[in-house]
Protein backbone atom coordinates (compact mmCIF):
# COMPACT_ATOMS: atom_id res chain seq x y z
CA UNK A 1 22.08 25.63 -8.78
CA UNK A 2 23.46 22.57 -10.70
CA UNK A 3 21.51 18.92 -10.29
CA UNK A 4 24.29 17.86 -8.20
CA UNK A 5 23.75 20.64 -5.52
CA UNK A 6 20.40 19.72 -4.60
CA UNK A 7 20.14 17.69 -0.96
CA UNK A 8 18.45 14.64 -2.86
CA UNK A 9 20.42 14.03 -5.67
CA UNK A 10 22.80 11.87 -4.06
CA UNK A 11 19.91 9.61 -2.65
CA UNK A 12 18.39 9.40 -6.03
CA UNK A 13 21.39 8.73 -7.91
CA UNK A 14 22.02 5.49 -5.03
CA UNK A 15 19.29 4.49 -3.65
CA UNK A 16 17.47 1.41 -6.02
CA UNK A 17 13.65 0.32 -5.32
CA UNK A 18 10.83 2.87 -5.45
CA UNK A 19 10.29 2.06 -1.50
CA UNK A 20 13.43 2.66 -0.69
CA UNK A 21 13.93 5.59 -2.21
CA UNK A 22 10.66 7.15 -1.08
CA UNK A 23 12.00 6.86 2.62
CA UNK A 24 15.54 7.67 2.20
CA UNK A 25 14.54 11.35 0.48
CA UNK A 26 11.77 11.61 3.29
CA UNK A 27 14.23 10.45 5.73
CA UNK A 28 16.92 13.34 4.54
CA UNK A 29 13.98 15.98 3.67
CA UNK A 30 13.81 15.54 7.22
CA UNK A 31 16.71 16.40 8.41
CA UNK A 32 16.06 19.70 7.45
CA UNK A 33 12.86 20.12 8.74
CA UNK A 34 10.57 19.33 6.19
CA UNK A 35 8.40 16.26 7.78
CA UNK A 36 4.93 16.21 9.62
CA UNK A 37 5.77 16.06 13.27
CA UNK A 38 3.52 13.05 13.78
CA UNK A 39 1.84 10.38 11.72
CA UNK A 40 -1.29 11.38 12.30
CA UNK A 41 -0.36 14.54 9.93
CA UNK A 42 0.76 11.58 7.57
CA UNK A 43 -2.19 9.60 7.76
CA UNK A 44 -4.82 13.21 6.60
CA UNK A 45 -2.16 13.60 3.94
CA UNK A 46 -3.19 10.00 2.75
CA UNK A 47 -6.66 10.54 3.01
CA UNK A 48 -6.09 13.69 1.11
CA UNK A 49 -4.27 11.65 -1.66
CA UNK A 50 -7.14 9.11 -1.51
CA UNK A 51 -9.61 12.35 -2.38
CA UNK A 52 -7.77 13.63 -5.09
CA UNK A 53 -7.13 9.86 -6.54
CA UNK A 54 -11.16 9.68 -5.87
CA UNK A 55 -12.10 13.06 -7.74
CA UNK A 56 -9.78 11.70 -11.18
CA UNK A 57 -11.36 8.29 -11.09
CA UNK A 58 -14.83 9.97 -11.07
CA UNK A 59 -14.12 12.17 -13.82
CA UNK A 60 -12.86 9.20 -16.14
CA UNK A 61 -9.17 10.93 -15.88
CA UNK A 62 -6.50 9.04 -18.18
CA UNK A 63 -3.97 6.75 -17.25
CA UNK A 64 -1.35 8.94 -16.48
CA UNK A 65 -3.12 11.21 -14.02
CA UNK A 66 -4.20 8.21 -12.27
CA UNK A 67 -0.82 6.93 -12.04
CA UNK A 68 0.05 10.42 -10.60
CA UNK A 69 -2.42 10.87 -8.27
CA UNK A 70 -1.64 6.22 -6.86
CA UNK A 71 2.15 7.24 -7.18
CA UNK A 72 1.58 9.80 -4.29
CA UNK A 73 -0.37 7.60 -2.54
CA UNK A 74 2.19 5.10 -2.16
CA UNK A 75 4.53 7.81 -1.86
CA UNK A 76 2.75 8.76 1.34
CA UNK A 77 2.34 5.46 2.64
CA UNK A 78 6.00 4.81 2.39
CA UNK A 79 6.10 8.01 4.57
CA UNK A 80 3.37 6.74 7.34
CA UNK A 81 5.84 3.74 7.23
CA UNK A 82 8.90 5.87 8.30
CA UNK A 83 6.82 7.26 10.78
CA UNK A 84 6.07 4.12 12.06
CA UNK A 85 9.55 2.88 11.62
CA UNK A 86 7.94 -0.35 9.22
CA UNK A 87 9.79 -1.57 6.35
CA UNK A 88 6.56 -0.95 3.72
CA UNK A 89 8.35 -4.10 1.56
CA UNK A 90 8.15 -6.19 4.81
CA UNK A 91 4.84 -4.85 5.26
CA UNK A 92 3.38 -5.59 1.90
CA UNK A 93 5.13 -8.94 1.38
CA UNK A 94 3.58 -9.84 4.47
CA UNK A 95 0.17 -8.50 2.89
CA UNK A 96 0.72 -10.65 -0.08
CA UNK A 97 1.28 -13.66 2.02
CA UNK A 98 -1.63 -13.18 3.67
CA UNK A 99 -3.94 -12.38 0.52
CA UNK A 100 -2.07 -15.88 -0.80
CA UNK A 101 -3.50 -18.06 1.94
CA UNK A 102 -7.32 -16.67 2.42
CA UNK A 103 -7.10 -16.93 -1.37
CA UNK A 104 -5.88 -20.55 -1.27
CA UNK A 105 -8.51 -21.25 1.32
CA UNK A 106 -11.34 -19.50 -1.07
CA UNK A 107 -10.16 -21.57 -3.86
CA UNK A 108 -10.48 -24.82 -1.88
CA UNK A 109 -13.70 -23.82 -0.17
CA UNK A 110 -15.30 -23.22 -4.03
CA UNK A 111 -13.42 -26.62 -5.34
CA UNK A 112 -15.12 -28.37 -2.19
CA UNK A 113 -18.50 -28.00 -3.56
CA UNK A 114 -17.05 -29.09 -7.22
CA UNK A 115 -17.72 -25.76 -8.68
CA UNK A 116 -16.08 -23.12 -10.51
CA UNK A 117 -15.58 -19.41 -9.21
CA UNK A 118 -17.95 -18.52 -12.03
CA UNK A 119 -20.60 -20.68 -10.01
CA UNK A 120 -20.25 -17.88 -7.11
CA UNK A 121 -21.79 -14.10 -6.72
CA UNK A 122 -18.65 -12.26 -5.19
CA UNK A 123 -20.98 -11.80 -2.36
CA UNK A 124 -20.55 -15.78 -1.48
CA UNK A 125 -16.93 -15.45 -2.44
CA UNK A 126 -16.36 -12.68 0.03
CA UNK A 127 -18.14 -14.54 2.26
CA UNK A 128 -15.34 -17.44 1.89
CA UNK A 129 -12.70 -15.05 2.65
CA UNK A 130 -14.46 -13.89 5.84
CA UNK A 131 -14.39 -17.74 7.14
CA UNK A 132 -10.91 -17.18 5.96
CA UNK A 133 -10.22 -14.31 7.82
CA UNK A 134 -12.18 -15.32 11.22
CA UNK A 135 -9.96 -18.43 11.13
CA UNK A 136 -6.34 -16.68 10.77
CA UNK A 137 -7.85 -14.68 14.11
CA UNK A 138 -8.74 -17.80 16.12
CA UNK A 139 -5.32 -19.38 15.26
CA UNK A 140 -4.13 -15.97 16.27
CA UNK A 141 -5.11 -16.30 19.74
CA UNK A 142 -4.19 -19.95 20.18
């Protein structure tokens, strides 16, 4: 069976961005069957990622099998996505938006008290971000 015989090889020879591509050969692997039929079979198989990802960090793994073990990670969170029928760059943009303003508001909370970030235990900067976070849920609600 030649490269160009195989169902995917048209999707990876088109499709551009890792996301992207992770749901389009998902998307046409099922087609044919080969899919969890809900996402809660999606979400064990990300806890089972997160195990194995887990087991290499503990044993001081190198590089490369921990970029193995995040790549299927994020493989099966693109996947969960599908199932949930969410864009994951929509998704994580919106993350990073979100990490960008309690960050801005930890950063003016420590430059309030004219002090640097080194001036703070993480414990007092993670309380910041939880004043952070309770406020983006009571603007929520307004």
């Amino acid at each position: 069976m030649s490269d160009k015989d195989f169902l995917l090889t048209p999707i990876k020879q088109t499709e551009t961005g890792a996301f992207k591509l992770a749901i389009a050969m998902q998307r046409r692997a099922s087609q044919v069957g080969f899919d969890w039929p809900d996402s809660v079979g999606v979400l064990d198989k990300i806890h089972e990622e997160l195990e194995e990802l887990g087991q290499e960090i503990k044993q001081q793994s190198d590089k490369s099998h921990l970029q193995a073990e995040l790549g299927d990670i994020l493989f099966a969170c693109c996947n969960l996505a599908r199932h949930l029928e969410i864009d994951p760059e929509e998704a994580l943009n919106s993350s990073n938006d979100k990490f960008y303003r309690r960050f801005n508001y930890v950063e003016t909370a420590v430059t309030a008290q004219e002090k640097q970030f080194a001036d703070f235990s993480l414990e007092e900067l993670d309380a910041f971000w939880n004043s952070a976070k309770q406020l983006e849920k009571a603007e929520d609600k307004d």
